[in-house]
C-alpha atoms as a PDB file:
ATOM      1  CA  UNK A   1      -7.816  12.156 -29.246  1.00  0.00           C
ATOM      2  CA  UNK A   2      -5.057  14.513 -30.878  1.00  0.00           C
ATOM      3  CA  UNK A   3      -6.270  13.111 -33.907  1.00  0.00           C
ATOM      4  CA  UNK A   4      -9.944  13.139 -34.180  1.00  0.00           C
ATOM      5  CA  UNK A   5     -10.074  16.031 -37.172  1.00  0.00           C
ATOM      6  CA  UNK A   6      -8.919  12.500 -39.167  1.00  0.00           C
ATOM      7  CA  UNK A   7     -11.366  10.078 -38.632  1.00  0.00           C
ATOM      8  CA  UNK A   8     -12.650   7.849 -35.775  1.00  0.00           C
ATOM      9  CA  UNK A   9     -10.640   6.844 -33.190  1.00  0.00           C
ATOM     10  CA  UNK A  10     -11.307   3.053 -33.344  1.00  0.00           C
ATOM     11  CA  UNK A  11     -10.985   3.046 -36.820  1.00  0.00           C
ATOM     12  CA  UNK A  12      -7.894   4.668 -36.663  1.00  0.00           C
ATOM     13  CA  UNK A  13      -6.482   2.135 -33.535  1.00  0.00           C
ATOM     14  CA  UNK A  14      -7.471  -0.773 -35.269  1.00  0.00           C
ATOM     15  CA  UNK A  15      -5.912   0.304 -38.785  1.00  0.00           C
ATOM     16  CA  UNK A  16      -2.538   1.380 -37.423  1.00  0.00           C
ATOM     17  CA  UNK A  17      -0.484  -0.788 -39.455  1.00  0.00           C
ATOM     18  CA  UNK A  18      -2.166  -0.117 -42.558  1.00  0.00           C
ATOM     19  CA  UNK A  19      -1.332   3.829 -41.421  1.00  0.00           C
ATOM     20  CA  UNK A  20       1.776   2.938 -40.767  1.00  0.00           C
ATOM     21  CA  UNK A  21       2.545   0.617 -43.887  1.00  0.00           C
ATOM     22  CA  UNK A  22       1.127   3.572 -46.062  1.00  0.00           C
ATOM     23  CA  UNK A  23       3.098   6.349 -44.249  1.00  0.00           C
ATOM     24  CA  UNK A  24       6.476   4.217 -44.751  1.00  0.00           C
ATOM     25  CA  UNK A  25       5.663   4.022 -48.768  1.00  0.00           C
ATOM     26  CA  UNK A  26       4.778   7.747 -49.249  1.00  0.00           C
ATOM     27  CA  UNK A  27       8.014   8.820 -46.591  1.00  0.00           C
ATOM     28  CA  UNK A  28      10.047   6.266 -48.997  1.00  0.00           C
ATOM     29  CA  UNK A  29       9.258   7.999 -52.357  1.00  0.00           C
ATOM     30  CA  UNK A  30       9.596  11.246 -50.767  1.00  0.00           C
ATOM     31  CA  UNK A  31      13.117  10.371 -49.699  1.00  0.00           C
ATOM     32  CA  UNK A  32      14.689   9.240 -52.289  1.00  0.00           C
ATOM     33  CA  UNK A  33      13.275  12.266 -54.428  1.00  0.00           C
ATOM     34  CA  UNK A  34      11.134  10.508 -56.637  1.00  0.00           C
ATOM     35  CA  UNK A  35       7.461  11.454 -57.353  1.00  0.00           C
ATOM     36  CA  UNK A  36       5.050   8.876 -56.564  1.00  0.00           C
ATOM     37  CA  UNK A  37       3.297   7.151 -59.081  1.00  0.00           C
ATOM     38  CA  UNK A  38       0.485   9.004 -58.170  1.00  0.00           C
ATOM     39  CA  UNK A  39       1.418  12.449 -58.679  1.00  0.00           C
ATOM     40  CA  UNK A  40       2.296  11.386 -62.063  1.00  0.00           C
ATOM     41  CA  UNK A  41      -0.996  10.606 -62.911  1.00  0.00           C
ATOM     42  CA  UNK A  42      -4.239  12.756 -64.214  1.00  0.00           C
ATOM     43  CA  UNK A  43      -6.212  14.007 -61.397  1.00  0.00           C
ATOM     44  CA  UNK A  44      -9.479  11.921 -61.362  1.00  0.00           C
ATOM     45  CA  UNK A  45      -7.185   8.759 -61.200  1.00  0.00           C
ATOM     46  CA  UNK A  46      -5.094  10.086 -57.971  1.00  0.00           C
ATOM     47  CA  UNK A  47      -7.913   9.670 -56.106  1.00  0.00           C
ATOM     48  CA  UNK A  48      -7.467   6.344 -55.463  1.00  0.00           C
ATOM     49  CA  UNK A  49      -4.346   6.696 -54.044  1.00  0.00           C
ATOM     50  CA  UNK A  50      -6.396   7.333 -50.530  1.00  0.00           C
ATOM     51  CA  UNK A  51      -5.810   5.276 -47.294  1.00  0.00           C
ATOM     52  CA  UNK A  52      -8.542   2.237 -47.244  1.00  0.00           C
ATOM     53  CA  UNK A  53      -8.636   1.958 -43.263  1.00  0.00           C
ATOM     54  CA  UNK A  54     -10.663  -1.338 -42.090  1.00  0.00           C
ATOM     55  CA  UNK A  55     -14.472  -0.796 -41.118  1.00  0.00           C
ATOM     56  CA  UNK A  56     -15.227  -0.887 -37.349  1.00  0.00           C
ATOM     57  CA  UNK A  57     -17.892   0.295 -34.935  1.00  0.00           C
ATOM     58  CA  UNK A  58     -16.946   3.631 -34.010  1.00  0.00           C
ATOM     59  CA  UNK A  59     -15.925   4.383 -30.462  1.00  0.00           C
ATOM     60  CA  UNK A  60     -18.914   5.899 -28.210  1.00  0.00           C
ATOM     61  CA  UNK A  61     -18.061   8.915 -26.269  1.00  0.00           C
ATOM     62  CA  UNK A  62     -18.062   6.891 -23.454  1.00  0.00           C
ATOM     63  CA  UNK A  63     -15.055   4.550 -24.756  1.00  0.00           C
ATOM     64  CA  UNK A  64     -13.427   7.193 -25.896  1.00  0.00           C
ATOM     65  CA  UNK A  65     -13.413   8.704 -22.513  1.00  0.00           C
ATOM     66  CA  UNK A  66     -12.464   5.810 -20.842  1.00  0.00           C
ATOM     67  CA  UNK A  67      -9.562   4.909 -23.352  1.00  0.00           C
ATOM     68  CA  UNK A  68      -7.812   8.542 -22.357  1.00  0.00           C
ATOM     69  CA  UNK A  69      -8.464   7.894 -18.728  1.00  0.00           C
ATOM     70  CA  UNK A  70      -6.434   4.564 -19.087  1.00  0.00           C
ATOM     71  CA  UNK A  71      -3.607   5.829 -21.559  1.00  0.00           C
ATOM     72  CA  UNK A  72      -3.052   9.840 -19.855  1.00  0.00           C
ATOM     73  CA  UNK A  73      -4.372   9.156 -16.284  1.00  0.00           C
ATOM     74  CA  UNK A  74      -7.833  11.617 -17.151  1.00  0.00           C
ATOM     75  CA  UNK A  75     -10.341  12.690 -19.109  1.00  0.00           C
ATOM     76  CA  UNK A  76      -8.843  14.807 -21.660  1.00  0.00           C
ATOM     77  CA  UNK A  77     -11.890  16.110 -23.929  1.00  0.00           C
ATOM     78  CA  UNK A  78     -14.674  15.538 -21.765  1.00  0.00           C
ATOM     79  CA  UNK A  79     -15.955  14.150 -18.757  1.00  0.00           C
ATOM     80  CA  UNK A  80     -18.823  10.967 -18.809  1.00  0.00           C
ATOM     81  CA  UNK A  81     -20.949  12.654 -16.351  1.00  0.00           C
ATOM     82  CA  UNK A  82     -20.409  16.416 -17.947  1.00  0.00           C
ATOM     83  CA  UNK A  83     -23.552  18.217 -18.009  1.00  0.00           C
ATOM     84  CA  UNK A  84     -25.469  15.734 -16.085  1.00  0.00           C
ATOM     85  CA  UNK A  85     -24.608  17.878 -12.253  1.00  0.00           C
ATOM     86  CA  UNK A  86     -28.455  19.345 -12.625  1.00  0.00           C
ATOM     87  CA  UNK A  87     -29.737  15.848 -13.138  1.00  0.00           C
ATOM     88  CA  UNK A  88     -27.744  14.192 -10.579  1.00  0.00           C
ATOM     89  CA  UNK A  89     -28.469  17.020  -7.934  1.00  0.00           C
ATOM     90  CA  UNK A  90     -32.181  16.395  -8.242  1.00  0.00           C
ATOM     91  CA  UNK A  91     -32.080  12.773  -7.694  1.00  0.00           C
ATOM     92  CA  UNK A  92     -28.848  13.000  -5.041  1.00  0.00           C
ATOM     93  CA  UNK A  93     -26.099  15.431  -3.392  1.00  0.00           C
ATOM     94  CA  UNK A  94     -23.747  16.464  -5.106  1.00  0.00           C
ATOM     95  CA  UNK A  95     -20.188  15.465  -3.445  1.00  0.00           C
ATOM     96  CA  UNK A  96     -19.392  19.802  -3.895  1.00  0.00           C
ATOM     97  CA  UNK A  97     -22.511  20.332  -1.930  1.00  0.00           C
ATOM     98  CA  UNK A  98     -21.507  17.991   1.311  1.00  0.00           C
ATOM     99  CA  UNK A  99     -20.956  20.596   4.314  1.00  0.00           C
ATOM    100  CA  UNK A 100     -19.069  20.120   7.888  1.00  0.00           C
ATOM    101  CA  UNK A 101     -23.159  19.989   9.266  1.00  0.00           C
ATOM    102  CA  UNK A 102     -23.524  16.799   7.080  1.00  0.00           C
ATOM    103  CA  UNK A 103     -21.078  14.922   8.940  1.00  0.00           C
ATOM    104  CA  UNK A 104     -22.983  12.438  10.523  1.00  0.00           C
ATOM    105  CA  UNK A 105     -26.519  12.372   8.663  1.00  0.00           C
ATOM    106  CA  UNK A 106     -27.421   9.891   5.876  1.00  0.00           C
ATOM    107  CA  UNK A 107     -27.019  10.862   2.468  1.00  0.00           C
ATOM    108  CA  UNK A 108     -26.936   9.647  -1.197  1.00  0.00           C
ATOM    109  CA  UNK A 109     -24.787  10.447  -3.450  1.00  0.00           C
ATOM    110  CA  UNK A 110     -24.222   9.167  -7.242  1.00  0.00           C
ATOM    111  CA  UNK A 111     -20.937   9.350  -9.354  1.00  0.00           C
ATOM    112  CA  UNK A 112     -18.769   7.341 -11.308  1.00  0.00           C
ATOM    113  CA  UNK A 113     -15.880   4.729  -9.687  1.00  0.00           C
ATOM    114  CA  UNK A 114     -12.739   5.883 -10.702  1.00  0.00           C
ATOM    115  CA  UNK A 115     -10.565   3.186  -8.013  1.00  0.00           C
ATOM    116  CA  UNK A 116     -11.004   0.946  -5.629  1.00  0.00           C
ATOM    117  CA  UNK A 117      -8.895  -0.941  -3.162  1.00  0.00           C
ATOM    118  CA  UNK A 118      -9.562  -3.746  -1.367  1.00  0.00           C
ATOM    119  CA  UNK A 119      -7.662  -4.463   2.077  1.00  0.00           C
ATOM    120  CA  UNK A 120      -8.203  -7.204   4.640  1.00  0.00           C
ATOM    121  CA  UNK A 121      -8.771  -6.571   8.051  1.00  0.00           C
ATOM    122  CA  UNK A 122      -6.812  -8.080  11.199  1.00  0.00           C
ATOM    123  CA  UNK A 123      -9.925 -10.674  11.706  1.00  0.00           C
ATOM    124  CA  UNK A 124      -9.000 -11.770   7.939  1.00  0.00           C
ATOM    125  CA  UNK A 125     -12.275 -10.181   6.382  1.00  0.00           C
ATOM    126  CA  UNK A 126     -12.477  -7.934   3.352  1.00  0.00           C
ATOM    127  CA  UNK A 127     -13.455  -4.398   2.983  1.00  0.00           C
ATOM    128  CA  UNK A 128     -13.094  -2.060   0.034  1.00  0.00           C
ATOM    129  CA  UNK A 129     -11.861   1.574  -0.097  1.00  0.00           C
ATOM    130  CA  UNK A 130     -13.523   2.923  -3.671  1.00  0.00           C
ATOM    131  CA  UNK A 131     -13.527   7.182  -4.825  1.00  0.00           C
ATOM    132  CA  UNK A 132     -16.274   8.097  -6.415  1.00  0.00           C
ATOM    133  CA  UNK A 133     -15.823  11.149  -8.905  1.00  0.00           C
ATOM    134  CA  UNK A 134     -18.901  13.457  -9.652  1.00  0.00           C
ATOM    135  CA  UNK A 135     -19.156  16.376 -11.884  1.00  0.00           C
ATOM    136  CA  UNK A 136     -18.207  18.973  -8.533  1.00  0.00           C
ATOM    137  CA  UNK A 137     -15.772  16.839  -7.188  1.00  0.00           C
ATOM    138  CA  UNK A 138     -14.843  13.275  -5.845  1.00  0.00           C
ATOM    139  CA  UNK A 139     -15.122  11.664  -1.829  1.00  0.00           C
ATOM    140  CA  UNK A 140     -13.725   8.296  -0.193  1.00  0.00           C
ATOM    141  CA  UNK A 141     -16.156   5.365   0.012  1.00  0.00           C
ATOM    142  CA  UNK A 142     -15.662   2.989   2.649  1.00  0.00           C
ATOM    143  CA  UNK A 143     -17.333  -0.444   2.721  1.00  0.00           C
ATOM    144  CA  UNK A 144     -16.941  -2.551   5.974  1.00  0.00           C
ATOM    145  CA  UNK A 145     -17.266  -6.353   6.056  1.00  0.00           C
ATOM    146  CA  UNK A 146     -20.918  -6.761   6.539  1.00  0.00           C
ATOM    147  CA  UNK A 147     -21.911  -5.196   3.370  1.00  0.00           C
ATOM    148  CA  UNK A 148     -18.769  -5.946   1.552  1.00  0.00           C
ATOM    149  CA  UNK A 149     -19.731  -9.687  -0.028  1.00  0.00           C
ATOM    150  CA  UNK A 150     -23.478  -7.969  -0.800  1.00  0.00           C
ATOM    151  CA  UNK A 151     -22.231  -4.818  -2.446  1.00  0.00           C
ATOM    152  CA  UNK A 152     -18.203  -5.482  -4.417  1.00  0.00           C
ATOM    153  CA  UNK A 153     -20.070  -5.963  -7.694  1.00  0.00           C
ATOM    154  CA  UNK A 154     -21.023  -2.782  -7.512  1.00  0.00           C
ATOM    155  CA  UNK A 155     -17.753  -1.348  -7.300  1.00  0.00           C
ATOM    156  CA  UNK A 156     -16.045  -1.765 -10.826  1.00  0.00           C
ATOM    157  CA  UNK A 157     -14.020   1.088 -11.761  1.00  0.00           C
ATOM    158  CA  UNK A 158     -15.601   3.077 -14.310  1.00  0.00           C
ATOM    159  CA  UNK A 159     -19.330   2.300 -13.382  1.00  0.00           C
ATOM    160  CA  UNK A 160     -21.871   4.619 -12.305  1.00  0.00           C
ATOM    161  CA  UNK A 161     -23.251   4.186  -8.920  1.00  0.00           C
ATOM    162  CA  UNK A 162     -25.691   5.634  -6.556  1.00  0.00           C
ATOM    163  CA  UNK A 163     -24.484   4.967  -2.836  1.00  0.00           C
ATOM    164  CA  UNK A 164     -26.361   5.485   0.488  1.00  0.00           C
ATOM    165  CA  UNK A 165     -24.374   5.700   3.788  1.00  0.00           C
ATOM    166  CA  UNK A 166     -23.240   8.272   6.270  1.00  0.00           C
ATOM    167  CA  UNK A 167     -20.627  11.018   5.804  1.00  0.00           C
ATOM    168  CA  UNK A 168     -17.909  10.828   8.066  1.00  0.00           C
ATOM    169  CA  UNK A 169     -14.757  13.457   8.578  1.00  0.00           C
ATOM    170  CA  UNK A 170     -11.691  10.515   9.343  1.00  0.00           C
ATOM    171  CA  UNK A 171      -8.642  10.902   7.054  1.00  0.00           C
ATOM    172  CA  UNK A 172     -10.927  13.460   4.751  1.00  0.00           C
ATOM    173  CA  UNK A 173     -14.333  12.834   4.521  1.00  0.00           C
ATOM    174  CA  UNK A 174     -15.323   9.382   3.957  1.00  0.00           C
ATOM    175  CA  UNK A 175     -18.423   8.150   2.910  1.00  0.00           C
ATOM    176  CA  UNK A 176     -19.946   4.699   4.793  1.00  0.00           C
ATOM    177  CA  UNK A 177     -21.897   2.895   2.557  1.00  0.00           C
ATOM    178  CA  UNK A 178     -24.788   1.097   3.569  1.00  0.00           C
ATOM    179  CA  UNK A 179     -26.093   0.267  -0.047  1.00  0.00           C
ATOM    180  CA  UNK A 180     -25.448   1.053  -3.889  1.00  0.00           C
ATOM    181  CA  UNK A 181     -27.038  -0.011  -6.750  1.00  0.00           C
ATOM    182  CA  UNK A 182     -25.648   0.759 -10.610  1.00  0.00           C
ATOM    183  CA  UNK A 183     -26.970   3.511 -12.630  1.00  0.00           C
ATOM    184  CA  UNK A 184     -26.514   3.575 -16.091  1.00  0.00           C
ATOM    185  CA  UNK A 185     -25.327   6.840 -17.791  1.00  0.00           C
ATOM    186  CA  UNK A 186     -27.224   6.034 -21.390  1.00  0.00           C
ATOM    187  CA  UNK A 187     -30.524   5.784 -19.001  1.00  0.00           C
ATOM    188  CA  UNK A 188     -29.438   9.106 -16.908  1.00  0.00           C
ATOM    189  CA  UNK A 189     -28.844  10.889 -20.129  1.00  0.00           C
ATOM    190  CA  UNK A 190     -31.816   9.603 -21.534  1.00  0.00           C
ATOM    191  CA  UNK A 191     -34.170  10.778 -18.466  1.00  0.00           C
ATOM    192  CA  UNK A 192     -32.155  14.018 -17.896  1.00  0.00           C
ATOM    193  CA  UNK A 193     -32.690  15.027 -21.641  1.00  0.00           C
ATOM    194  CA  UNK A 194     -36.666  14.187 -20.800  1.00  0.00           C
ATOM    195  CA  UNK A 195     -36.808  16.449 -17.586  1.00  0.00           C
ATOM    196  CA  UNK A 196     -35.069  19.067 -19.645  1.00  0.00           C
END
């Protein structure tokens, strides 16, 4: 994203070693002193002395985002659920809004999957451990055996999902989820942008 003032990101990705070939002939001419051929020419005709990069679908914001989450580690020019805490706190809690008096009561919540980790227990079943990330903060999901085979789907890292369960304080608070389905953030956007 350190270059985006140059073009699209994909575009850019996808034509590196035409960037690259093109850098190493203008770095060449430059270091052996010479002009290019270019420079020796009339104006109009240096024009097409430009970089012809390959035509691609440009990178949504969304891939974009995702693409510096997997090269730096995090979101580095935006966030994929920024300005959607208003929406999301009018269909759900927010995770920056869960209290000590929670602990205990039913609740949903909706945010995006940024890891998950499956273990097995000592009976040899599986259960998944997954954070979910919201625009106030993020909070532990826990899903025990009995809903794990019904709900893992739901948990890919990355995806928007709206979880029901029951806060719990156990190593942090934990959320135990009961059910989930997917949300997606094109639709939230969408229907935020309609409620205004």
């Amino acid at each position: 994203g350190a270059m985006d003032e140059f073009g699209d990101r994909n575009q850019m990705a996808i034509g590196y070693d035409v960037i690259a070939k093109f850098a190493k002939s203008q770095s060449r001419n430059v270091d052996n002193g010479q002009t290019d051929i270019f420079g020796m020419m009339p104006e109009d005709q240096q024009k097409s002395s430009h970089l012809d990069l390959p035509d691609v679908v440009p990178m949504t914001r969304l891939e974009a985002l995702q693409m510096e989450k997997k090269v730096l580690g995090l979101y580095a020019s935006g966030h994929p659920l920024e300005g959607l805490g208003r929406y999301i706190a009018s269909k759900s809690r927010l995770v920056g809004s869960l209290k000590s008096k929670d602990i205990g009561q039913a609740l949903n919540v909706t945010g995006l999957i940024t890891s998950t980790r499956q273990i097995m227990t000592k009976k040899g079943d599986y259960m998944m451990y997954a954070q979910l990330e919201d625009p106030t903060g993020e909070v532990e999901l826990v899903i025990f055996p009995k809903n794990y085979n019904n709900l893992k789907q739901m948990f890919e890292v990355d995806s928007v999902v709206s979880v029901f369960g029951v806060l719990e304080e156990r190593r942090g608070r934990q959320i135990i989820v009961r059910d989930a389905k997917k949300v997606s953030i094109e639709s939230m956007r969408e229907n935020a942008q309609q409620a205004g």
